[in-house]
Protein backbone atom coordinates (compact mmCIF):
# COMPACT_ATOMS: atom_id res chain seq x y z
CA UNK A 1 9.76 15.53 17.52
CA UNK A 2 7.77 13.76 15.27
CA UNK A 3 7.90 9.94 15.04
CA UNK A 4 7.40 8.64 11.74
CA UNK A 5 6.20 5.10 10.59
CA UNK A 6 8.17 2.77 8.68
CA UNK A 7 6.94 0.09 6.78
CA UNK A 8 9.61 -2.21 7.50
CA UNK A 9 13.21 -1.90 9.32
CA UNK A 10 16.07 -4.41 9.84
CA UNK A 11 18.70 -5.13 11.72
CA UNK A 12 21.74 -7.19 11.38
CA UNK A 13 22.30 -10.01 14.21
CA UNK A 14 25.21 -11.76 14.97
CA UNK A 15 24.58 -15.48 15.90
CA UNK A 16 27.74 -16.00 17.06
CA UNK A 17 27.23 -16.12 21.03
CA UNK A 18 27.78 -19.67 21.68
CA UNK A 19 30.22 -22.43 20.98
CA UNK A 20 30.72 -24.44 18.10
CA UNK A 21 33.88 -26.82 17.61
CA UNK A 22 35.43 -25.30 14.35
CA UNK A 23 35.64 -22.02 16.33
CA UNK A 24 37.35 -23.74 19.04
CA UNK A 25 39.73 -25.47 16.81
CA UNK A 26 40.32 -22.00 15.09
CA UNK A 27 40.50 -19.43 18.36
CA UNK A 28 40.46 -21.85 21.09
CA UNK A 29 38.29 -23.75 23.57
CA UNK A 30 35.08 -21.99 24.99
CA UNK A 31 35.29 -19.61 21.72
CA UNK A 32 32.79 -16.98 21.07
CA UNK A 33 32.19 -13.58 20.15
CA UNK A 34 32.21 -12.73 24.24
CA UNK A 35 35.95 -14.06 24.57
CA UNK A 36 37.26 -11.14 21.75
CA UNK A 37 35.20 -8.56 23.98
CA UNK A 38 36.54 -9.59 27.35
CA UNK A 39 39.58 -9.72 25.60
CA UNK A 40 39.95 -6.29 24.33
CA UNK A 41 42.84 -3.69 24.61
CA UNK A 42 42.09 -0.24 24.53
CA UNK A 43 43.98 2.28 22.39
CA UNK A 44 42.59 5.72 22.95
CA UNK A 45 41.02 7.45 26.10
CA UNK A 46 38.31 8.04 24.42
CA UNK A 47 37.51 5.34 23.62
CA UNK A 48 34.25 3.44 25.68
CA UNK A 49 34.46 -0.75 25.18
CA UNK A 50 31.00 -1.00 25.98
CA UNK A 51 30.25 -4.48 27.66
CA UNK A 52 26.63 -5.87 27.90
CA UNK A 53 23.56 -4.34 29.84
CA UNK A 54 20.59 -5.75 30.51
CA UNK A 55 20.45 -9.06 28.62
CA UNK A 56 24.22 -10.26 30.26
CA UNK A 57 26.37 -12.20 28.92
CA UNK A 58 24.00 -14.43 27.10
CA UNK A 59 24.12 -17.60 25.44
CA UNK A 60 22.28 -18.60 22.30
CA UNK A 61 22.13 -21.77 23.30
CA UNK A 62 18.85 -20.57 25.25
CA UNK A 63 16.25 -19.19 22.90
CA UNK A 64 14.42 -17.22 25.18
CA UNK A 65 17.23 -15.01 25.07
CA UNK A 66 16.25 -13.98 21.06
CA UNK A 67 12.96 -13.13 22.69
CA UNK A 68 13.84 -10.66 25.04
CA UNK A 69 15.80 -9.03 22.79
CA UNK A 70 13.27 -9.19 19.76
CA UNK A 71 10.52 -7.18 22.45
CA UNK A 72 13.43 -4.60 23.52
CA UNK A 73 14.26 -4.27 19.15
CA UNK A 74 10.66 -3.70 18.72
CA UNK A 75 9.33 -1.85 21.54
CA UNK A 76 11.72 0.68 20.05
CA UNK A 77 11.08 0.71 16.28
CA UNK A 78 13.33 -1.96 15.07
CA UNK A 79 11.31 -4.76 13.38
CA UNK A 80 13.06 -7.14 12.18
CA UNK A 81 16.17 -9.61 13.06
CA UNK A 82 18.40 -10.04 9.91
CA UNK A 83 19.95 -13.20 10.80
CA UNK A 84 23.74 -13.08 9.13
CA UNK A 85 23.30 -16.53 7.38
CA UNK A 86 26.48 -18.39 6.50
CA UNK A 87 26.57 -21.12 3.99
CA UNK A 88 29.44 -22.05 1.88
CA UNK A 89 27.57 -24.07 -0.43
CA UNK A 90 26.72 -27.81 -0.93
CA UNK A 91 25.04 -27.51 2.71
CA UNK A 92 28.02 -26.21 4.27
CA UNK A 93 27.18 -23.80 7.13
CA UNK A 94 28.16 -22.30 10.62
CA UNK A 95 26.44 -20.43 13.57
CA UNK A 96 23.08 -22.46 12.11
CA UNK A 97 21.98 -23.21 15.32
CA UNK A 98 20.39 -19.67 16.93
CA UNK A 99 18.05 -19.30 14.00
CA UNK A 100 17.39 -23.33 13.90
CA UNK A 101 16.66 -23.15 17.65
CA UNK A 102 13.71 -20.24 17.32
CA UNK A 103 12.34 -22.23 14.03
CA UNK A 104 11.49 -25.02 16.19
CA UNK A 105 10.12 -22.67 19.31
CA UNK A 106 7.24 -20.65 20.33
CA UNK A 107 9.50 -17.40 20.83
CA UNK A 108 8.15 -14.52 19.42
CA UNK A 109 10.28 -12.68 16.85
CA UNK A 110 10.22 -11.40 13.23
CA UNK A 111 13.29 -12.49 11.17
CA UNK A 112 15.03 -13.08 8.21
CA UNK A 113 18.08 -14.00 6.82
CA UNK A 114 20.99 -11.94 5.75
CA UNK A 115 23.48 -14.18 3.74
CA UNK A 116 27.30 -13.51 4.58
CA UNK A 117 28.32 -14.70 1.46
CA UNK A 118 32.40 -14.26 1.91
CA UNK A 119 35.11 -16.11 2.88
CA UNK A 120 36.07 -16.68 6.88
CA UNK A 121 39.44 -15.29 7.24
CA UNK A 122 42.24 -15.53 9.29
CA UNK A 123 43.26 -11.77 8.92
CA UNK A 124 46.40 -12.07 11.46
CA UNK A 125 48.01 -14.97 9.15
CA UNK A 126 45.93 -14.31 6.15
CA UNK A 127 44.61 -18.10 6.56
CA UNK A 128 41.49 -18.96 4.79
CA UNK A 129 39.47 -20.88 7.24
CA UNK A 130 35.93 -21.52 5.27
CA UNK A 131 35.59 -20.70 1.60
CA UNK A 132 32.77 -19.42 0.22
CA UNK A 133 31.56 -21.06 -3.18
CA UNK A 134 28.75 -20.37 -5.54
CA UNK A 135 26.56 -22.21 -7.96
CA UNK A 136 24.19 -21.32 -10.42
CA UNK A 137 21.71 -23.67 -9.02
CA UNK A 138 20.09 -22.35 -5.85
CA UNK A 139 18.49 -25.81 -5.72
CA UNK A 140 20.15 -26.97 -1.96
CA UNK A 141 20.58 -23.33 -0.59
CA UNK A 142 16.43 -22.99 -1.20
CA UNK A 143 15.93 -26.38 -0.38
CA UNK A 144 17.94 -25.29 3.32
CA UNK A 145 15.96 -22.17 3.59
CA UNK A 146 12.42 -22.98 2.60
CA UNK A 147 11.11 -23.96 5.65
CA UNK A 148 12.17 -21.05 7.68
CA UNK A 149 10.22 -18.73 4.48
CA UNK A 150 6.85 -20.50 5.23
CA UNK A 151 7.09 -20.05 9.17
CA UNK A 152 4.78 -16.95 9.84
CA UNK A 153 7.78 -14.97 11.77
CA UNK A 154 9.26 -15.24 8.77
CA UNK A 155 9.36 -11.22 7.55
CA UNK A 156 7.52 -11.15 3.76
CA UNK A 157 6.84 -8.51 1.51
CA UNK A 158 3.93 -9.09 -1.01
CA UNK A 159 4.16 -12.46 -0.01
CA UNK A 160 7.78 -12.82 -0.95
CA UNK A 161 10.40 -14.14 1.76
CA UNK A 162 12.86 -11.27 2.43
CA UNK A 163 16.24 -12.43 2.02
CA UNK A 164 19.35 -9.97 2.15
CA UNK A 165 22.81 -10.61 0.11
CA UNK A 166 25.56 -8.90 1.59
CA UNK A 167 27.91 -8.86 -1.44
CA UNK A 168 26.03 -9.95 -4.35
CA UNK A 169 28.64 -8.62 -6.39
CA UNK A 170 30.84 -11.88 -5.19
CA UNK A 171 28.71 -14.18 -6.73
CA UNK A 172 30.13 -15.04 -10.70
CA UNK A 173 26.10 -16.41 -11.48
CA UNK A 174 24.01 -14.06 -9.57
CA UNK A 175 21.25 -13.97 -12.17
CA UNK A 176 21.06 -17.39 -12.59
CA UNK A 177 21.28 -17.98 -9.12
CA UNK A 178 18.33 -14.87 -8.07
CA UNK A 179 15.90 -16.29 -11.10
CA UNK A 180 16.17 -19.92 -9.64
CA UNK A 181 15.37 -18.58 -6.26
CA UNK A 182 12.09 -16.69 -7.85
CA UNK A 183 11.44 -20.03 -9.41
CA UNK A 184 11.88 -22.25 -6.66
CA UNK A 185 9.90 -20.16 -4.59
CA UNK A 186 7.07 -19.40 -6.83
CA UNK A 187 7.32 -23.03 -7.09
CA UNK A 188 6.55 -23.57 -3.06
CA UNK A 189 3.55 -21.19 -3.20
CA UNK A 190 5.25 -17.25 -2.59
CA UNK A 191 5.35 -14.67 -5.28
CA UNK A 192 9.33 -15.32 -5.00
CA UNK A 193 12.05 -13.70 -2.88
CA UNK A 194 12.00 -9.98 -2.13
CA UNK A 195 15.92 -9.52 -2.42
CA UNK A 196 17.81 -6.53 -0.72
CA UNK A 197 21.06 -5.89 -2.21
CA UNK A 198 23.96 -4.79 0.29
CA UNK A 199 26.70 -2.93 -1.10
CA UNK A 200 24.85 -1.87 -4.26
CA UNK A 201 24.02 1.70 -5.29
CA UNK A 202 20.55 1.74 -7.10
CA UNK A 203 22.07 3.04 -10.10
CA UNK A 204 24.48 -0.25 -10.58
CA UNK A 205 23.23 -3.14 -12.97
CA UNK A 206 23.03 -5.57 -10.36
CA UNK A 207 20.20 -3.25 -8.71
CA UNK A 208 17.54 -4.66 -11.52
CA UNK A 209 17.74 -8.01 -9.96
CA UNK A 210 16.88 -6.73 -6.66
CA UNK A 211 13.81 -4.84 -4.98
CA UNK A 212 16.06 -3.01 -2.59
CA UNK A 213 19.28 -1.80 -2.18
CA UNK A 214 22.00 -0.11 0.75
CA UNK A 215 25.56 0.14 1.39
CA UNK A 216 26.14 -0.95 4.88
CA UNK A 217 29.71 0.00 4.77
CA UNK A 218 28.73 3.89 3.27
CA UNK A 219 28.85 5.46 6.48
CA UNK A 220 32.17 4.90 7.41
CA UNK A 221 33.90 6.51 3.96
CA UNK A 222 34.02 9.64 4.98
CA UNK A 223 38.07 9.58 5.37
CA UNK A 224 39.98 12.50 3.51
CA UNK A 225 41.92 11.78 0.17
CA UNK A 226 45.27 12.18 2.94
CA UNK A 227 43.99 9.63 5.39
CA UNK A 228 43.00 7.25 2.37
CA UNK A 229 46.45 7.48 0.94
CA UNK A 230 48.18 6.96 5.00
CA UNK A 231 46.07 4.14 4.96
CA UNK A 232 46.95 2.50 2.10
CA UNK A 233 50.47 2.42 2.86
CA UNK A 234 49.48 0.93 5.88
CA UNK A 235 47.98 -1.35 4.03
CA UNK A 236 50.79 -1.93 1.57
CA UNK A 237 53.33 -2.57 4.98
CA UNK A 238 51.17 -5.23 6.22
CA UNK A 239 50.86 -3.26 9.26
CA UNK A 240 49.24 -0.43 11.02
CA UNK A 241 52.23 2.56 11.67
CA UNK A 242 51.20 3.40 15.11
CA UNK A 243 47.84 0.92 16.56
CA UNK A 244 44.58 0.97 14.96
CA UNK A 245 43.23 3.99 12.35
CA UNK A 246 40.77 6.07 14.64
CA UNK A 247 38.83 8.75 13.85
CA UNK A 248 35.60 10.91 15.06
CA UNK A 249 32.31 9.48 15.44
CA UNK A 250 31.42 12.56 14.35
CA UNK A 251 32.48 12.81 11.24
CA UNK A 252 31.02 9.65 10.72
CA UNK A 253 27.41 11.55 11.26
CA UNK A 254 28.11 14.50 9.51
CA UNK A 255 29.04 12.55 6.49
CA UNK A 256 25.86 10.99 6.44
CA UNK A 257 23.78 14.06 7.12
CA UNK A 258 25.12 15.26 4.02
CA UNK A 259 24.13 12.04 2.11
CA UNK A 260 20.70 11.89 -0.34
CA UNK A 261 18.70 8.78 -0.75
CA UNK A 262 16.44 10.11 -3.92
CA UNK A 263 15.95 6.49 -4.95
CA UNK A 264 12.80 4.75 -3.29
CA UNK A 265 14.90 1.59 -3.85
CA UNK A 266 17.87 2.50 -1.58
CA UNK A 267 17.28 1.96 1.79
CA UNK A 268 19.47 4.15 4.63
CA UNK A 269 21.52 2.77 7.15
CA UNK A 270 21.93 3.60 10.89
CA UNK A 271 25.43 3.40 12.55
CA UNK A 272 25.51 3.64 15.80
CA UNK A 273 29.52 3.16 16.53
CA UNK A 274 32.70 1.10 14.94
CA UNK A 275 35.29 -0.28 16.62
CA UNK A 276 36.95 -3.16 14.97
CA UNK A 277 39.57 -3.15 17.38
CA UNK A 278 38.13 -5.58 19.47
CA UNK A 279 38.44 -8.24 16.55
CA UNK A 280 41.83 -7.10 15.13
CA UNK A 281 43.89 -5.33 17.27
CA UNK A 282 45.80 -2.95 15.47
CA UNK A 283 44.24 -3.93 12.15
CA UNK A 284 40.77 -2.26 12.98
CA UNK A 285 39.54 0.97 12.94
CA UNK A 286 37.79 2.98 16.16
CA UNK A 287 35.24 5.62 15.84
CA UNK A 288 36.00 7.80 19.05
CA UNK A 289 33.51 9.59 20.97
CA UNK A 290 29.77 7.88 19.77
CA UNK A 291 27.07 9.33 21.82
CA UNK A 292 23.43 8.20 22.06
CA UNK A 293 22.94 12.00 20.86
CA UNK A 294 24.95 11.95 17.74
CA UNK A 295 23.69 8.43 16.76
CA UNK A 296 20.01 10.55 17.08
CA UNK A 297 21.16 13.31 14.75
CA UNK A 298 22.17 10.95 12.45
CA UNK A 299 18.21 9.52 12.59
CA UNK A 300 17.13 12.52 12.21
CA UNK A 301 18.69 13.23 8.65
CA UNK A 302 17.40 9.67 8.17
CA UNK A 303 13.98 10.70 8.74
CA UNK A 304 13.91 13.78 7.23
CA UNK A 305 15.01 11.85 3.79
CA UNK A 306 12.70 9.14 4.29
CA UNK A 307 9.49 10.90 5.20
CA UNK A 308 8.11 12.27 1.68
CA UNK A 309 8.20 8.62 0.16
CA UNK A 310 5.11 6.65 0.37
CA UNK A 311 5.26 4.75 3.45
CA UNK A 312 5.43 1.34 1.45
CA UNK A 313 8.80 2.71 0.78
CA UNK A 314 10.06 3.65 3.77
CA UNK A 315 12.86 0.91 5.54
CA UNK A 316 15.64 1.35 7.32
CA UNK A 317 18.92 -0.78 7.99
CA UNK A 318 20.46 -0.84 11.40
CA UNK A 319 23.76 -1.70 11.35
CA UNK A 320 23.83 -3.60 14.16
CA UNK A 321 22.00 -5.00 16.94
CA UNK A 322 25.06 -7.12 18.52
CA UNK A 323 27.94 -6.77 16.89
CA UNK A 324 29.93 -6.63 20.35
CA UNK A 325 33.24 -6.96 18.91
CA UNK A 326 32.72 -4.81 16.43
CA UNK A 327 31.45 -1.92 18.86
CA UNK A 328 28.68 -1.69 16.66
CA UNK A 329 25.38 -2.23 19.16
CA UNK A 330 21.86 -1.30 19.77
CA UNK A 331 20.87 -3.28 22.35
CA UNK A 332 21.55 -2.42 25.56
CA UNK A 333 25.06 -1.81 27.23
CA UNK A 334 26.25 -1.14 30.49
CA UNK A 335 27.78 2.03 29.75
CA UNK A 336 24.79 3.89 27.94
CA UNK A 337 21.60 1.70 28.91
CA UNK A 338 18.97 1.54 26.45
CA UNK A 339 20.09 5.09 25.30
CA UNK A 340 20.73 4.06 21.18
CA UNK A 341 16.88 2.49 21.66
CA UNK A 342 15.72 5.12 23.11
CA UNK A 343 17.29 7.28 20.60
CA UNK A 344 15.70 5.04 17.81
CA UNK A 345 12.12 4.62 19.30
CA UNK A 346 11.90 8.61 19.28
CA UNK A 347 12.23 8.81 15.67
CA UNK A 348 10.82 5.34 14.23
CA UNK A 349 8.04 2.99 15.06
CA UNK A 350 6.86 -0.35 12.81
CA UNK A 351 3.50 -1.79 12.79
């Protein structure tokens, strides 16, 4: 099996493993994303709650932690830790602290941000709990970030700060707002911001203000016109007919072996299991049956698509490295080990 070099690869990571007060005012003292995971019901019998491995239970109050898992991420061909960044404007953030902590250490790691730029939501009551707001100056957000783009863990592309958008199609000024970021930046001494575009097709307008795009969210429509429609009505009822929607992991990976990335500027994503469950009960959706061996066929159609393009072009997106309550994890769990890294490291190394 052949092991092919990227240039660059990502993954999402969840800084939510400690407490702050608004989610104890919100969810309840001692909060985190550990207290949905202990907490979690299962549905199906096939379906695995993995718990955490290796690395515990861990706190991100304790930096070290990122560490340890940055070395296990790239000892195994993942490069880079796409902080999910979320600020709500006018210097309005949460879950700050992770990233803040490994600014101000010694802790080796490669990083970036990943701006969740969406509303926090109270699904269960429809509450909105933080609103997300936009401006057309990018004046404070820059002013926030520009530190962390001149630290040298800071991942850069032709001397441009990567910086991911997860729904750029949210924003009402997001031209104004990307050409103030080039300007600011150029302004500060990089070439501007490399942006990469989440849930954007490379064919969409909003692609020409970006360098790269993906759909994070692309694996998981593979649901038939039927099962759309069932859902929907669910949807329309406020409520989920019988528990949460579940389906095969495997048709998960079989819809993506049969996807084509032709663009250069469209970078594929890796999914190694869903199970919103865990967060929403009978609102989320399960993906039975993931196996360290199906996520790997999946990597493999990856490869195969990635490995005629010049290897400045070749990235890949894992989506994610600890979304626990999510069931969407690569690091290591105590029901499969360091199998999805294994997997991973097989297929994909970074320099």
């Amino acid at each position: 099996m052949d092991v092919l070099k990227l240039a660059n690869s990502f993954t999402y990571y969840l800084p939510q493993f400690h407490v702050i007060p608004e989610n104890e005012k919100w969810w309840g003292a001692g909060f985190t994303e550990w207290t949905k995971l202990r907490d979690a019901k299962s549905y199906a019998n096939a379906q695995v709650i993995q718990t955490p491995g290796e690395l515990g239970w861990y706190d991100l109050n304790n930096v070290e932690v990122i560490g340890q898992q940055h070395k296990l991420a790239r000892d195994n061909g993942v490069g880079t830790f796409a902080f999910w960044h979320y600020w709500f404007g006018d210097s309005d953030l949460l879950l700050e602290k992770p990233m803040e902590r490994l600014f101000d250490s010694d802790v080796v790691a490669d990083y970036c941000v990943a701006w969740a730029n969406h509303d926090w939501l109270k699904r269960s009551t429809g509450e909105t709990l933080r609103a997300q707001s936009y401006d057309k100056d990018a004046g404070p957000h820059f002013g926030y970030l520009e530190r962390f783009f001149h630290d040298p863990r800071y991942r850069k592309v032709d001397n441009r700060p990567v910086m991911f958008i997860f729904s750029p199609g949210r924003h009402p000024y997001l031209e104004e707002y990307v050409h103030d970021m080039h300007r600011r930046a150029q302004a500060s001494g990089f070439d501007g911001i490399y942006f990469v575009f989440d849930h954007t097709g490379p064919q969409e307008a909003r692609a020409a203000l970006c360098d790269r795009v993906l759909n994070s969210t692309a694996p998981l429509k593979f649901e038939t016109r039927a099962q759309k429609i069932l859902a929907r009505l669910q949807e329309a009822m406020g409520k989920q007919l019988e528990g949460p929607r579940q389906a095969q992991y495997s048709a998960c990976v079989d819809h993506v072996r049969r996807m084509k990335f032709p663009s250069s500027k469209q970078i594929p994503v890796a999914f190694p299991g869903w199970d919103t469950s865990i967060r929403h009960a009978e609102r989320g959706q399960i993906l039975l049956k993931n196996t360290p061996e199906l996520y790997g066929s999946m990597l493999d159609w990856i490869r195969d698509q990635l490995a005629p393009r010049e290897e400045a072009d070749r990235m890949v997106v894992f989506k994610s490295w600890n979304e626990w309550a999510e069931g969407n994890i690569l690091e290591p769990s105590a029901e499969f080990g360091r199998a999805y890294l294994e997997q991973t490291a097989a297929r994909f190394r970074v320099n």
